[in-house]
Protein backbone atom coordinates (compact mmCIF):
# COMPACT_ATOMS: atom_id res chain seq x y z
CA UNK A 1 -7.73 -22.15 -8.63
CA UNK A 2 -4.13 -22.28 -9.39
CA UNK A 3 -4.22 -19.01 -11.65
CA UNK A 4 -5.73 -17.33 -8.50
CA UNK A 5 -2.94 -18.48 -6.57
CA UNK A 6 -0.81 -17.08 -8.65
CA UNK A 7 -2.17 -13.91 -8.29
CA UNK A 8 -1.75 -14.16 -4.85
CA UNK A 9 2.02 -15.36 -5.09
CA UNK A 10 2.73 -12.44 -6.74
CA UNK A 11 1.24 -10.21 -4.56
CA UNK A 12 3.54 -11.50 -1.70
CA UNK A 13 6.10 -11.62 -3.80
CA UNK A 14 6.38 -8.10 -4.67
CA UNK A 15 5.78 -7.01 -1.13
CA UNK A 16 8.96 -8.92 -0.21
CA UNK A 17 10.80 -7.76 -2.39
CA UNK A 18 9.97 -4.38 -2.30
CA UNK A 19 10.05 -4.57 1.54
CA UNK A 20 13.19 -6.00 1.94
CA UNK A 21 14.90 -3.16 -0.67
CA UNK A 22 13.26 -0.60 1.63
CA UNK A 23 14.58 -2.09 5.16
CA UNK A 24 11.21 -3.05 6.04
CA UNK A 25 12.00 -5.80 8.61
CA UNK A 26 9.87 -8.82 9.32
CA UNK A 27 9.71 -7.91 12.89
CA UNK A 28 7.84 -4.71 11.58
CA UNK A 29 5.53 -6.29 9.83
CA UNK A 30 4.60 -8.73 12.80
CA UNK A 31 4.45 -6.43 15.07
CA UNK A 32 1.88 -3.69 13.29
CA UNK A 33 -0.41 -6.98 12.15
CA UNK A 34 -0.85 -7.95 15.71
CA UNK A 35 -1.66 -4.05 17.07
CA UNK A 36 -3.94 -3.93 13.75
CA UNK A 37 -5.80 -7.02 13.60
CA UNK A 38 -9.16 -6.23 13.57
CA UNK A 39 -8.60 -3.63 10.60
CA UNK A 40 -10.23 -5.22 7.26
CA UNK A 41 -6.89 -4.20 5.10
CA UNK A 42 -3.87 -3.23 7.34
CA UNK A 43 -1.80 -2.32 4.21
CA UNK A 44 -4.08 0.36 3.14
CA UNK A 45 -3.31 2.22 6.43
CA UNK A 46 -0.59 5.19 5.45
CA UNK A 47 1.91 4.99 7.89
CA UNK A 48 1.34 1.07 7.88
CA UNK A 49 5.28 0.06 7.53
CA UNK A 50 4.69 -1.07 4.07
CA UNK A 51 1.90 0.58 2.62
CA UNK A 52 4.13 2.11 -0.07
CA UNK A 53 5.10 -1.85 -1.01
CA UNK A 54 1.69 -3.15 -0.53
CA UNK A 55 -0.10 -0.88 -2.49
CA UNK A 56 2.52 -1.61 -5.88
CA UNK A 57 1.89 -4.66 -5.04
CA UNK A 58 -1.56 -4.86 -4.86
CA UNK A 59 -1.28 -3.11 -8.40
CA UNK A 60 1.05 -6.12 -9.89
CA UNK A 61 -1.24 -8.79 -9.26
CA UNK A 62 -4.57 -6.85 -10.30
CA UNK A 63 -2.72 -6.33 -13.55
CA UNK A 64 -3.04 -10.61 -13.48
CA UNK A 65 -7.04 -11.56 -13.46
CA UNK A 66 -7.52 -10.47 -17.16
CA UNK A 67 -4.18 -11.59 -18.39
CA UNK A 68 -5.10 -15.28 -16.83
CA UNK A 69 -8.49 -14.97 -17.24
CA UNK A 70 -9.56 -15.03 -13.94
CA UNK A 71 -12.86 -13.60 -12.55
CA UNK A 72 -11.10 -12.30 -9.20
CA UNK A 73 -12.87 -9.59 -6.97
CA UNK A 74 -10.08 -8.15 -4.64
C-alpha cells in the first residue's frame, strides 16, 4: 500500500513541478477539472492545460511498479 502511494506521489509530484516551470496556474487546473468532470482521464485530453506535464508524468511513476514491485494496473 505504501509503495503504491508512492507511485502516486510521484505522479503529482512531477505534474507540479513540471506545471509550475510551464506557468500552468492552479486556477487552470481547477477550472478545466470542473468543465471536464465527467471525462474518465482529463489529462489525456490535448489541449487539457497540462497534458504535456501529465502525460511525463504519468510516464515517471509507471517507470515505479516493477522497480517496487508493485502489481499496479493504471
Amino acid at each position: 500500500m505504501i509503495r503504491a502511494m508512492v507511485c502516486r506521489f510521484v505522479h503529482e509530484l512531477v505534474d507540479v513541478l513540471l506545471c509550475q516551470r510551464m506557468g500552468v496556474t492552479a486556477a487552470q487546473l481547477e477550472t478545466f477539472d470542473i468543465l471536464h468532470q465527467r471525462d474518465a482521464e482529463p489529462g489525456k485530453i490535448p489541449w487539457f492545460p497540462y497534458h504535456r506535464q501529465h502525460i511525463a508524468a504519468q510516464a515517471a511513476d509507471r517507470a515505479l511498479p516493477d522497480e517496487l514491485e508493485i502489481d499496479w494496473e493504471h
